[in-house]
PDB file of N, CA and C in Angstrom:
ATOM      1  N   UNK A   1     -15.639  11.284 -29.089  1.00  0.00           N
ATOM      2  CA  UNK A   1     -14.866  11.636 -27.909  1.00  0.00           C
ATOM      3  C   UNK A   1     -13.716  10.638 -27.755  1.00  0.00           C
ATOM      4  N   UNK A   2     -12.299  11.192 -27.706  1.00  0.00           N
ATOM      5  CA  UNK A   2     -11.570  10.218 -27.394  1.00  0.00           C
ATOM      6  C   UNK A   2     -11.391   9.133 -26.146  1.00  0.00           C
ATOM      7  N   UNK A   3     -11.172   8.094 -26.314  1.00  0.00           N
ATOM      8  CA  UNK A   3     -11.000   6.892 -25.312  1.00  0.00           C
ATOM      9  C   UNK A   3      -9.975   7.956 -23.987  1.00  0.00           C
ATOM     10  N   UNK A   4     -10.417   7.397 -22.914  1.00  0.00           N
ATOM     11  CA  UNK A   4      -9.523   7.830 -21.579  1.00  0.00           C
ATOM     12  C   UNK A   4      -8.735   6.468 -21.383  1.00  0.00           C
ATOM     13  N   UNK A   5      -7.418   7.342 -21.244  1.00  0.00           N
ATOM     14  CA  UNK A   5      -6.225   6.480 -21.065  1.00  0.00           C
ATOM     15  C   UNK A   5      -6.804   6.184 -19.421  1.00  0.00           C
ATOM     16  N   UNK A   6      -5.594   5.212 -19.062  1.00  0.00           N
ATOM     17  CA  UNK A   6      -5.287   4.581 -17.786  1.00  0.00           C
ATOM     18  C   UNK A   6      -4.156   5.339 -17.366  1.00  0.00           C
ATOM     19  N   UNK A   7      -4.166   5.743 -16.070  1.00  0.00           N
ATOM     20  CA  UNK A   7      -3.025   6.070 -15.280  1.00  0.00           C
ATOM     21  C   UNK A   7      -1.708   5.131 -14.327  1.00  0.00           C
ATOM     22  N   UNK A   8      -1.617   4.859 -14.622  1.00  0.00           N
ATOM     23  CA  UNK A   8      -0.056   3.916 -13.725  1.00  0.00           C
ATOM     24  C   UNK A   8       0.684   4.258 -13.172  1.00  0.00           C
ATOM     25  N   UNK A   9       1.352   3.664 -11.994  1.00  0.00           N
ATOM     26  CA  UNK A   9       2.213   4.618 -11.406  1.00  0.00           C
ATOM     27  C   UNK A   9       3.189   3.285 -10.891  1.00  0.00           C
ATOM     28  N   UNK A  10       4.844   3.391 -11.359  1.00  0.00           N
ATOM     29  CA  UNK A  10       5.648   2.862 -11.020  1.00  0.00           C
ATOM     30  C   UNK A  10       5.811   2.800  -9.320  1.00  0.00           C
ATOM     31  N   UNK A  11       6.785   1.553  -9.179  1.00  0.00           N
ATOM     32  CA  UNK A  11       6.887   1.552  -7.738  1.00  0.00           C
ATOM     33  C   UNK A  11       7.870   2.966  -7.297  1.00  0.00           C
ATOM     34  N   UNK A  12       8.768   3.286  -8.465  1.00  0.00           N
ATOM     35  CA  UNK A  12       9.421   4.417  -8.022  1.00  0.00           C
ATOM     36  C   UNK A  12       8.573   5.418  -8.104  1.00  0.00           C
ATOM     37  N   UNK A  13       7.705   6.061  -8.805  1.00  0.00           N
ATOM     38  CA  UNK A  13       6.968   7.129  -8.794  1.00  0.00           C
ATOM     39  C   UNK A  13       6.501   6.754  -7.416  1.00  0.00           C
ATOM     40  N   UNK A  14       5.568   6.484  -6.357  1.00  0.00           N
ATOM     41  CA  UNK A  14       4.984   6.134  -5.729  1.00  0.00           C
ATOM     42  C   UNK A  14       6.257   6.568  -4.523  1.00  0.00           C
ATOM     43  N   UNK A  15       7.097   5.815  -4.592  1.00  0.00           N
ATOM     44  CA  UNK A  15       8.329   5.777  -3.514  1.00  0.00           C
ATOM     45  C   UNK A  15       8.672   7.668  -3.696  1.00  0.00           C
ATOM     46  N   UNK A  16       9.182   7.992  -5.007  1.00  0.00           N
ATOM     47  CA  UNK A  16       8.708   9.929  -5.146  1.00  0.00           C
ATOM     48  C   UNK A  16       7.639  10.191  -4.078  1.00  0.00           C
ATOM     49  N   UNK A  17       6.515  10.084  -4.459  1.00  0.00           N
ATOM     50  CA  UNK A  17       5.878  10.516  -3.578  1.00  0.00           C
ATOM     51  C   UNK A  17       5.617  10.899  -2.429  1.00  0.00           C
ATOM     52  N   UNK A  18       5.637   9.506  -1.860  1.00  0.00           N
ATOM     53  CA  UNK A  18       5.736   9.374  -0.510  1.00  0.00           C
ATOM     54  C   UNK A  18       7.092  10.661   0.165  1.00  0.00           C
ATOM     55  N   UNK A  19       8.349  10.407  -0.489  1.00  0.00           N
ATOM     56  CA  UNK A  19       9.132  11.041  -0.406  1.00  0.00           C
ATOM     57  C   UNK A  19       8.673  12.671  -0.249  1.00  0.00           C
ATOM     58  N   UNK A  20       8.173  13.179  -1.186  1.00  0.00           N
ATOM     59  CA  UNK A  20       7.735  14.308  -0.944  1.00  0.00           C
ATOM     60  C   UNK A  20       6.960  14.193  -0.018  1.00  0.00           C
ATOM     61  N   UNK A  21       5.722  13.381   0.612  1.00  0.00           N
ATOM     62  CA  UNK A  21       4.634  14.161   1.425  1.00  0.00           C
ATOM     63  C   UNK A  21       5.529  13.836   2.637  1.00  0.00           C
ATOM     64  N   UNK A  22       6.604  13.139   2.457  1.00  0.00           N
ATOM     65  CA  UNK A  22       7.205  13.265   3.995  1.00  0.00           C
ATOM     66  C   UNK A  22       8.253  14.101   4.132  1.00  0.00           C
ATOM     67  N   UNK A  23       8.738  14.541   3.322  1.00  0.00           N
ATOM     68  CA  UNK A  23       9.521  15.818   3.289  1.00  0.00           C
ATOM     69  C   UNK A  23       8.704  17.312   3.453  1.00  0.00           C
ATOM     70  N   UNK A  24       7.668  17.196   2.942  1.00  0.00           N
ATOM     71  CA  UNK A  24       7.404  18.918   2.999  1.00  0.00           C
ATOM     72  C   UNK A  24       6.568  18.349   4.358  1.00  0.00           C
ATOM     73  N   UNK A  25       5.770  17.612   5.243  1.00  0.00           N
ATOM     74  CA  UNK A  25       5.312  17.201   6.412  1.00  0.00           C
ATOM     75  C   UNK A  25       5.596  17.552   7.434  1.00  0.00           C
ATOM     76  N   UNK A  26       6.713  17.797   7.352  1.00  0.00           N
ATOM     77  CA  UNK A  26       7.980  17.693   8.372  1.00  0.00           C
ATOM     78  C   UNK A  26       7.393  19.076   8.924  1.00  0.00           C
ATOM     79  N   UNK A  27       7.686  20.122   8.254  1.00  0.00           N
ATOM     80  CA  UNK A  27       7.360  21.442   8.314  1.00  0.00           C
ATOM     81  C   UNK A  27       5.582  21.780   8.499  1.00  0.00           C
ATOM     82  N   UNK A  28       5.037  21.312   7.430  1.00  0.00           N
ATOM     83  CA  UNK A  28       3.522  21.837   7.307  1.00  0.00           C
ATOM     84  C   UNK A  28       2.681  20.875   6.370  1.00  0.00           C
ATOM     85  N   UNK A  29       2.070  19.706   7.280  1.00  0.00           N
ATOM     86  CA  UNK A  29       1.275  18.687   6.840  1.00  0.00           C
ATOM     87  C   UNK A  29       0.040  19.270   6.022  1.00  0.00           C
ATOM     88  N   UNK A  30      -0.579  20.324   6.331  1.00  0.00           N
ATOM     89  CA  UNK A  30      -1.704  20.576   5.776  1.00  0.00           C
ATOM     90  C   UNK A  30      -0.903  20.735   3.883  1.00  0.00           C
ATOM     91  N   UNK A  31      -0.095  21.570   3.706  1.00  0.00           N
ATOM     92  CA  UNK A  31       0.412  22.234   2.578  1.00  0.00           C
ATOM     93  C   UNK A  31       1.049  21.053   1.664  1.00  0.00           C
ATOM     94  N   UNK A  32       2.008  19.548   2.454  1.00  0.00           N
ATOM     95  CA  UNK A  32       1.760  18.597   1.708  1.00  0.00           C
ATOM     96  C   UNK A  32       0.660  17.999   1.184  1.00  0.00           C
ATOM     97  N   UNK A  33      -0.298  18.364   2.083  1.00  0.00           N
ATOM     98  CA  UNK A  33      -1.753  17.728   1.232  1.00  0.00           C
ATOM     99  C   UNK A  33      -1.827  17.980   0.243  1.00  0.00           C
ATOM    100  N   UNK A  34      -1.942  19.595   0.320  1.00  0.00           N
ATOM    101  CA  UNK A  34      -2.114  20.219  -1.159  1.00  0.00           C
ATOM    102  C   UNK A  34      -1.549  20.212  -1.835  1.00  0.00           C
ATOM    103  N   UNK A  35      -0.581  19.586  -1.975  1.00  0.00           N
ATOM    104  CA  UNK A  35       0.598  19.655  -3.151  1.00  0.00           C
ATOM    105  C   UNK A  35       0.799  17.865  -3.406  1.00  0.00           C
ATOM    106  N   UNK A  36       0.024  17.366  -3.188  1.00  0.00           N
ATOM    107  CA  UNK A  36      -0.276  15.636  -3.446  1.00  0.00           C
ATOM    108  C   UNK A  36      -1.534  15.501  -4.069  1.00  0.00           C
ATOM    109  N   UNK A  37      -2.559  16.958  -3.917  1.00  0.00           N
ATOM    110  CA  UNK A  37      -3.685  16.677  -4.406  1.00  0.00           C
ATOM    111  C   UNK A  37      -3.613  17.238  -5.636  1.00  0.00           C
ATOM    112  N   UNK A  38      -2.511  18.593  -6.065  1.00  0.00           N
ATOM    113  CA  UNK A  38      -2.240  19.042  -6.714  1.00  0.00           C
ATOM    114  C   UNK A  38      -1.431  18.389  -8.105  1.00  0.00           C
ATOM    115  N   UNK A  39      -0.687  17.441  -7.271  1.00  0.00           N
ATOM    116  CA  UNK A  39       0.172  16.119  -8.352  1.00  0.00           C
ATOM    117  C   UNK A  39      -0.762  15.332  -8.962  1.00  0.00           C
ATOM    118  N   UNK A  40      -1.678  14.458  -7.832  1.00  0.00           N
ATOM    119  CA  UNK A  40      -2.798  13.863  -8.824  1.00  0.00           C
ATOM    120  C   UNK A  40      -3.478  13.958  -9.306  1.00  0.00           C
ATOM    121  N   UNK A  41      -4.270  15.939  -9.373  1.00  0.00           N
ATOM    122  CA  UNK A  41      -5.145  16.255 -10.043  1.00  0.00           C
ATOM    123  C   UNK A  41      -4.137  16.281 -11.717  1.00  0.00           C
ATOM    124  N   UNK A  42      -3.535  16.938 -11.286  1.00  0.00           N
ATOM    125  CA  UNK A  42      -2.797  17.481 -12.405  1.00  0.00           C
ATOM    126  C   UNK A  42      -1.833  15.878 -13.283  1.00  0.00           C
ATOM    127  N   UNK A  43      -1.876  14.740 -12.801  1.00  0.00           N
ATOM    128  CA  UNK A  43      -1.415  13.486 -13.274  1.00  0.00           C
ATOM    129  C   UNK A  43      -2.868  13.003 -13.724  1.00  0.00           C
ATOM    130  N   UNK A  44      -4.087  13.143 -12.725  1.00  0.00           N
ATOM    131  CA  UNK A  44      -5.308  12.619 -13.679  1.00  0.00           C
ATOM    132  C   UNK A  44      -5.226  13.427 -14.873  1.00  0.00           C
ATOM    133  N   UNK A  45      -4.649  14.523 -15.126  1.00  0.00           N
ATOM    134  CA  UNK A  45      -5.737  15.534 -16.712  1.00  0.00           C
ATOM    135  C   UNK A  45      -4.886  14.601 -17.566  1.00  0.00           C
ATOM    136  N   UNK A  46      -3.671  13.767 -17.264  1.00  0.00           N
ATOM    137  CA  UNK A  46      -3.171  13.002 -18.460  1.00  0.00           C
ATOM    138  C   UNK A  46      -3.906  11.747 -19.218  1.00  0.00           C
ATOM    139  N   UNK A  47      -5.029  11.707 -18.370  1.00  0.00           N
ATOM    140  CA  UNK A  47      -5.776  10.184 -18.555  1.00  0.00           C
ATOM    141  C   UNK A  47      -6.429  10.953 -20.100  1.00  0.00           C
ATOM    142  N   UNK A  48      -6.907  12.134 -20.164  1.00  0.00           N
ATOM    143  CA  UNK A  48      -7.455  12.657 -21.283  1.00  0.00           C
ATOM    144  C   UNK A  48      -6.774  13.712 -22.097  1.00  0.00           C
ATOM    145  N   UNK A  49      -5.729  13.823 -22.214  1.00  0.00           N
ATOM    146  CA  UNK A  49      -4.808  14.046 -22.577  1.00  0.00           C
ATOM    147  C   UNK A  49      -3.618  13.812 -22.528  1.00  0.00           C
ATOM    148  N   UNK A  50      -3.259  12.828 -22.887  1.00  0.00           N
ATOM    149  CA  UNK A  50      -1.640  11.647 -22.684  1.00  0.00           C
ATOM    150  C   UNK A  50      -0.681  12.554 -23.255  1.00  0.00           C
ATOM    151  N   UNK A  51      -1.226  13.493 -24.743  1.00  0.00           N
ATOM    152  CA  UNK A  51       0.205  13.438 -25.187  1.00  0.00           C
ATOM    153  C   UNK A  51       0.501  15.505 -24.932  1.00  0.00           C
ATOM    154  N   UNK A  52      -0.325  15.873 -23.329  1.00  0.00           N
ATOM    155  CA  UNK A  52       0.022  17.226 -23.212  1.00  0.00           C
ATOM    156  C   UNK A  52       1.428  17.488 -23.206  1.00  0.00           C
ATOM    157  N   UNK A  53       1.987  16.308 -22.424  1.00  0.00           N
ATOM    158  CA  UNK A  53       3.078  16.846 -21.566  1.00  0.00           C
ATOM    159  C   UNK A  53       4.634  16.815 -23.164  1.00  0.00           C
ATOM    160  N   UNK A  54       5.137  17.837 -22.519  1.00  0.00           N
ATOM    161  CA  UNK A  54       6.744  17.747 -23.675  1.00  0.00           C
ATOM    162  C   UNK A  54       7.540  16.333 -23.571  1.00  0.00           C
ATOM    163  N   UNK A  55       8.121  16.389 -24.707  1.00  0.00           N
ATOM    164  CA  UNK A  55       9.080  15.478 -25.113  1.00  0.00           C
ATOM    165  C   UNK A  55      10.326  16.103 -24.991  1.00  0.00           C
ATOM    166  N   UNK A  56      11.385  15.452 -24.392  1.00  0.00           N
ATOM    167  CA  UNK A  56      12.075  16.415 -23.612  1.00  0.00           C
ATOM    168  C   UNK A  56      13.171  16.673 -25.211  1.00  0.00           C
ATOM    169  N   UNK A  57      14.697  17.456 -25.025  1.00  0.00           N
ATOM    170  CA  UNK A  57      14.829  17.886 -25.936  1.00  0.00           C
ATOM    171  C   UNK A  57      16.140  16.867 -26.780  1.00  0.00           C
ATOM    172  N   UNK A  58      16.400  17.252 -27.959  1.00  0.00           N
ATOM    173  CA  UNK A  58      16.668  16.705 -29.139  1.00  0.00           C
ATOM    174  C   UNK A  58      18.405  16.049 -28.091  1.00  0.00           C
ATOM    175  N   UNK A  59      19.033  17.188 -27.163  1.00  0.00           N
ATOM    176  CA  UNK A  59      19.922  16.800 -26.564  1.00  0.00           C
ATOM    177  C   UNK A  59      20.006  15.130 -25.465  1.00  0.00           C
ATOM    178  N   UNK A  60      18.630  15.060 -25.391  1.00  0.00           N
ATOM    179  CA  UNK A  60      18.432  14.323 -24.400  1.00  0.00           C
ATOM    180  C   UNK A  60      18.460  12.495 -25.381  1.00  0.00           C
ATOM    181  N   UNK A  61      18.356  12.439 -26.799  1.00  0.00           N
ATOM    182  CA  UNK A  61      18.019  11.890 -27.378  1.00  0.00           C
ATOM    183  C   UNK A  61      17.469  10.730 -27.163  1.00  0.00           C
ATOM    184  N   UNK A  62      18.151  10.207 -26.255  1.00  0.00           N
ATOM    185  CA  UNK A  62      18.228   8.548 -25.536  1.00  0.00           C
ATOM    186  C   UNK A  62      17.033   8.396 -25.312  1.00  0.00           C
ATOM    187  N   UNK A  63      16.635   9.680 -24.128  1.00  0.00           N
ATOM    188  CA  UNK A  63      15.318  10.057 -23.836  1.00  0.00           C
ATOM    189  C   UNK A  63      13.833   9.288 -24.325  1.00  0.00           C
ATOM    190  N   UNK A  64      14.266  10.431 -25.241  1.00  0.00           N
ATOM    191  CA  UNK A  64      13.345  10.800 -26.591  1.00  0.00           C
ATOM    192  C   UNK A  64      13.039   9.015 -27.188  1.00  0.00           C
ATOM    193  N   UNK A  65      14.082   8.691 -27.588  1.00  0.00           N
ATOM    194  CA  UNK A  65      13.852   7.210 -28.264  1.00  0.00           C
ATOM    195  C   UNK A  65      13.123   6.061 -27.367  1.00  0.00           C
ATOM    196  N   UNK A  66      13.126   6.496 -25.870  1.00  0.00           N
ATOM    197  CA  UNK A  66      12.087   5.874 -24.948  1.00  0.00           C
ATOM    198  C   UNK A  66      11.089   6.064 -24.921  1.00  0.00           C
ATOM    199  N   UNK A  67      10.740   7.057 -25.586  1.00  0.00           N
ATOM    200  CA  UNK A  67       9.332   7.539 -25.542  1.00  0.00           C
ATOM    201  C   UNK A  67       9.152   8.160 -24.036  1.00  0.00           C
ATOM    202  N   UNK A  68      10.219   9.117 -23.258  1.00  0.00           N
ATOM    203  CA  UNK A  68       9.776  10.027 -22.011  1.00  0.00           C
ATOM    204  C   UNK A  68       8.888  11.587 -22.413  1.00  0.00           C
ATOM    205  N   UNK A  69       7.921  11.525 -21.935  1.00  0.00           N
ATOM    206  CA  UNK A  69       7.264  13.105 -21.919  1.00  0.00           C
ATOM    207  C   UNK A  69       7.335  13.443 -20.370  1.00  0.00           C
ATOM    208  N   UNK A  70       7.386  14.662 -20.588  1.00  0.00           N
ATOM    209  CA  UNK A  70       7.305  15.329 -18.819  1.00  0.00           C
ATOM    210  C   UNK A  70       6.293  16.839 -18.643  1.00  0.00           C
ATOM    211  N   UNK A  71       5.547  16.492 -17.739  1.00  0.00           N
ATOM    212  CA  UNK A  71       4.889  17.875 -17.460  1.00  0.00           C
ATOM    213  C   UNK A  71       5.285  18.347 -16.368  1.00  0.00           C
ATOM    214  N   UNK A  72       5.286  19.810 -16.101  1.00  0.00           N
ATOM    215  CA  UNK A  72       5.411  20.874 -14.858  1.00  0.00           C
ATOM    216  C   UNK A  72       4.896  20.719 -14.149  1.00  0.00           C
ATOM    217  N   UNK A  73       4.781  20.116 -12.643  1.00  0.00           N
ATOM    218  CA  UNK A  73       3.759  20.918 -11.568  1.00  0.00           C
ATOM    219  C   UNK A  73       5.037  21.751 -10.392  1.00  0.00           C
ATOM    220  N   UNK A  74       4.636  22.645 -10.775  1.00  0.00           N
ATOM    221  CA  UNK A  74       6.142  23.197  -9.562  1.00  0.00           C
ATOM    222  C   UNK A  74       6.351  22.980  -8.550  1.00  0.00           C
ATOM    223  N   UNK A  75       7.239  22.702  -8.127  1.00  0.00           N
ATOM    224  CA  UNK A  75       8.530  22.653  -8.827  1.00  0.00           C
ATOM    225  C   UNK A  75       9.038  21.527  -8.945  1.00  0.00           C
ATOM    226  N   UNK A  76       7.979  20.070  -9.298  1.00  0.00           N
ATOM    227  CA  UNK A  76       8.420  19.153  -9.647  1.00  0.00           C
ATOM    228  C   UNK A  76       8.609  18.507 -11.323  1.00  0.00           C
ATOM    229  N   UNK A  77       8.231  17.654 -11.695  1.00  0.00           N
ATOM    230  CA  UNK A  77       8.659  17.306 -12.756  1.00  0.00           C
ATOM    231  C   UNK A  77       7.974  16.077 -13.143  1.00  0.00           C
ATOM    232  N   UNK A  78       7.106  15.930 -13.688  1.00  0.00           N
ATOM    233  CA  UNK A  78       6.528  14.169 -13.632  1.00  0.00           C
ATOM    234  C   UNK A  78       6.852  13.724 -14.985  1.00  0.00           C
ATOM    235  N   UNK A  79       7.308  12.750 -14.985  1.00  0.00           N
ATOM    236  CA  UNK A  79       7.860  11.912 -16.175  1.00  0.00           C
ATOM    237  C   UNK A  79       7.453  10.632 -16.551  1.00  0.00           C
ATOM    238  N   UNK A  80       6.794  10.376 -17.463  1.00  0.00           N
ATOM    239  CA  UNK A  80       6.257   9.593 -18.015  1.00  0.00           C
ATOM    240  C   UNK A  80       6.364   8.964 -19.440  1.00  0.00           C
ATOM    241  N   UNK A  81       5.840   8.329 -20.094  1.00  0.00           N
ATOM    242  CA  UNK A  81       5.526   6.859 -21.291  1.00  0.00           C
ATOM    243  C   UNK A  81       4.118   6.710 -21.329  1.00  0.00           C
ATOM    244  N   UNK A  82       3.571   7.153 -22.867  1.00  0.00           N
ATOM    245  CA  UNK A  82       2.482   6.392 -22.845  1.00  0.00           C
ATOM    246  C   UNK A  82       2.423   4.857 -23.766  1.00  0.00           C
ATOM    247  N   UNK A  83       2.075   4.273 -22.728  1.00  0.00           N
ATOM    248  CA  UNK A  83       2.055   2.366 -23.492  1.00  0.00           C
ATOM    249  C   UNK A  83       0.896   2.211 -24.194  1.00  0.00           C
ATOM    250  N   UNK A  84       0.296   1.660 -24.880  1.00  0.00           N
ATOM    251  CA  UNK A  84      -0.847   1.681 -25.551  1.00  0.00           C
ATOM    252  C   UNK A  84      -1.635   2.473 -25.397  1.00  0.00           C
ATOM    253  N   UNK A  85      -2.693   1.477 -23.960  1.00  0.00           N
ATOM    254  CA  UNK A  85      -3.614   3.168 -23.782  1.00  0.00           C
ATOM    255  C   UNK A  85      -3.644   3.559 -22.220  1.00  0.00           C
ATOM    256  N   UNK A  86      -2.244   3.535 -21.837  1.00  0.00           N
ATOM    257  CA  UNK A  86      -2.060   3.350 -20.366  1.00  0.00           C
ATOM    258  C   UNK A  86      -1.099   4.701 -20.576  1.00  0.00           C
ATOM    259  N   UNK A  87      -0.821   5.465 -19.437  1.00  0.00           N
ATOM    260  CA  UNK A  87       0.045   6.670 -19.034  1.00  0.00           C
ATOM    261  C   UNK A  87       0.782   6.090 -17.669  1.00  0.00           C
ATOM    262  N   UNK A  88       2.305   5.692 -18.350  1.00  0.00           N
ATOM    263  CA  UNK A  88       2.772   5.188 -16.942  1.00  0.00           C
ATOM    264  C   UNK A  88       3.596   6.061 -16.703  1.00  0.00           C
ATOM    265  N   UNK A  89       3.399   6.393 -15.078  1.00  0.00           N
ATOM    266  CA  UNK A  89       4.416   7.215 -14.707  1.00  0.00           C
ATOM    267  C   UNK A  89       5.587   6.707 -13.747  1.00  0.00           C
ATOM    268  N   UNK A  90       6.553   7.278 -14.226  1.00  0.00           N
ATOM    269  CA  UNK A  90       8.077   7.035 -14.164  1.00  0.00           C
ATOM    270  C   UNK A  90       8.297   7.294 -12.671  1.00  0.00           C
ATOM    271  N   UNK A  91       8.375   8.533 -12.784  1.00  0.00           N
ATOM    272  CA  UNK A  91       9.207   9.655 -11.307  1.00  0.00           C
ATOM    273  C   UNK A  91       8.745  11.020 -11.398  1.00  0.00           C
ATOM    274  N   UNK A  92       8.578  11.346 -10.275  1.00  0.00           N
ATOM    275  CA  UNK A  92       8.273  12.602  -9.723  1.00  0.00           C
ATOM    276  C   UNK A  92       9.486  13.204  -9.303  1.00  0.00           C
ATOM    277  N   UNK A  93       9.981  13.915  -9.788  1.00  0.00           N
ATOM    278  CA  UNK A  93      11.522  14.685  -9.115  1.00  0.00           C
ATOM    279  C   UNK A  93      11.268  16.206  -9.197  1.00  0.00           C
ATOM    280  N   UNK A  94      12.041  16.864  -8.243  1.00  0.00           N
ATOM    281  CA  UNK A  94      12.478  17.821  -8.184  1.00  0.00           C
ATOM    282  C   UNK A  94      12.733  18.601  -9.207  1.00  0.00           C
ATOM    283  N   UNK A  95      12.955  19.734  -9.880  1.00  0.00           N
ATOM    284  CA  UNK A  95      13.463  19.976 -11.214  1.00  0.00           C
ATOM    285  C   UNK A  95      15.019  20.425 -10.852  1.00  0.00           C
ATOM    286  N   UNK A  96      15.400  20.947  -9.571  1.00  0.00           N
ATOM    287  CA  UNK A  96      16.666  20.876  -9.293  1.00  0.00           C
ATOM    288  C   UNK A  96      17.879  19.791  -9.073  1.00  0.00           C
ATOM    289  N   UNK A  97      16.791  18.617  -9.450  1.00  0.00           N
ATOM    290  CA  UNK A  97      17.604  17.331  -8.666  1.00  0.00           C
ATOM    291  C   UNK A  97      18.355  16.938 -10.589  1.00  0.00           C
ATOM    292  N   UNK A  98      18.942  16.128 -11.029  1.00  0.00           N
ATOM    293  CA  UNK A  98      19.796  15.395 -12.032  1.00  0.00           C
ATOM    294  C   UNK A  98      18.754  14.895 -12.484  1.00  0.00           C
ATOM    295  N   UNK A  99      17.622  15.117 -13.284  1.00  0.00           N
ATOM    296  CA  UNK A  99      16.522  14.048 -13.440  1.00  0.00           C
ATOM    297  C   UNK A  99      16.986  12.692 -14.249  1.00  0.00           C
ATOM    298  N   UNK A 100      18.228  12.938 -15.301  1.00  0.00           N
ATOM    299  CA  UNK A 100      18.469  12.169 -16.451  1.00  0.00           C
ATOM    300  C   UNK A 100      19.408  11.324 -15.534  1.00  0.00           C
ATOM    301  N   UNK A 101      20.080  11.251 -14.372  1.00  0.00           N
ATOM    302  CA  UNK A 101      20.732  10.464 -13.588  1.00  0.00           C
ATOM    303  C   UNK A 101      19.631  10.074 -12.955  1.00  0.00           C
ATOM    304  N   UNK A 102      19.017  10.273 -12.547  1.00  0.00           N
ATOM    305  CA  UNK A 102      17.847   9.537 -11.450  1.00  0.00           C
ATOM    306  C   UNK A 102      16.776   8.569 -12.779  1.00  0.00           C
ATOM    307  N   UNK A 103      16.579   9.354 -14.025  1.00  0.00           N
ATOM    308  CA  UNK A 103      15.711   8.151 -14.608  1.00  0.00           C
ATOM    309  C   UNK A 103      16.672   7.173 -15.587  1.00  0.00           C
ATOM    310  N   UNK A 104      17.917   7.059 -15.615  1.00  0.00           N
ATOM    311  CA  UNK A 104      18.696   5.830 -16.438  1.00  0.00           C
ATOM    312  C   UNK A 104      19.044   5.140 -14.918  1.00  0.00           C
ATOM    313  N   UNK A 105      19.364   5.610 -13.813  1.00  0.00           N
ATOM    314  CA  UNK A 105      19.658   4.813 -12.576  1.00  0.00           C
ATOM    315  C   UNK A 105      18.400   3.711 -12.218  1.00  0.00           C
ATOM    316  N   UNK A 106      17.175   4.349 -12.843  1.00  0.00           N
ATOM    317  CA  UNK A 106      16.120   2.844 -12.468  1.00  0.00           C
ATOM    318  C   UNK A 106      15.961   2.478 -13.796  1.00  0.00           C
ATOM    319  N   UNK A 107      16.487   3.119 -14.920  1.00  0.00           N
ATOM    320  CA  UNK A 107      15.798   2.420 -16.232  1.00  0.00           C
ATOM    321  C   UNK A 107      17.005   1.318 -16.391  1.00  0.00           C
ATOM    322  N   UNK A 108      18.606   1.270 -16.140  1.00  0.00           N
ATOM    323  CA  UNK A 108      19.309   0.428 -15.937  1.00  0.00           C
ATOM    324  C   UNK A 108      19.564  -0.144 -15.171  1.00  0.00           C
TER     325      UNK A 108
END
């Protein structure tokens, strides 16, 4: 059985977060729940499977040479690095938002 990675979560992922449960809150606290429980269920399945999520594409290259993968939870976007045997996550964004401006703005 393979080893279970570790999950990590940057101070910006975290600051994402929050961001979302206080944005969709605003409107309907119960439905942010579910969509925070929905992020971390769906961010735990990476602990046993690190390398589900895509590698984004050949255009993105820079990307790619960082070692970023990203999985779907709609309609966000979680972006991540796996470090040895750790899954750190980057940012949680929007898929409408600039993601490649929002992740070189904290990676520089």
């Amino acid at each position: 059985m393979p080893r279970r990675s570790r999950v990590k979560y940057t101070p910006a992922a975290v600051d994402d977060m929050d961001e979302i449960f206080s944005y969709i809150s605003k409107d309907n606290a119960a439905a942010a729940e579910a969509l925070l429980d929905k992020l971390n269920d769906d961010i735990g399945n990476l602990a046993e499977f690190p390398n589900m999520g895509s590698v984004l594409s050949e255009d993105e290259f820079t990307l790619v040479n960082r070692g970023y993968r990203f999985i779907v939870i709609h309609p966000y976007l979680v972006f991540y690095r796996i470090i040895k045997n750790t899954v750190v996550i980057h940012r949680i964004l929007h898929s409408r938002r600039d993601y490649i401006r929002e992740l070189f703005t904290i990676e520089e």
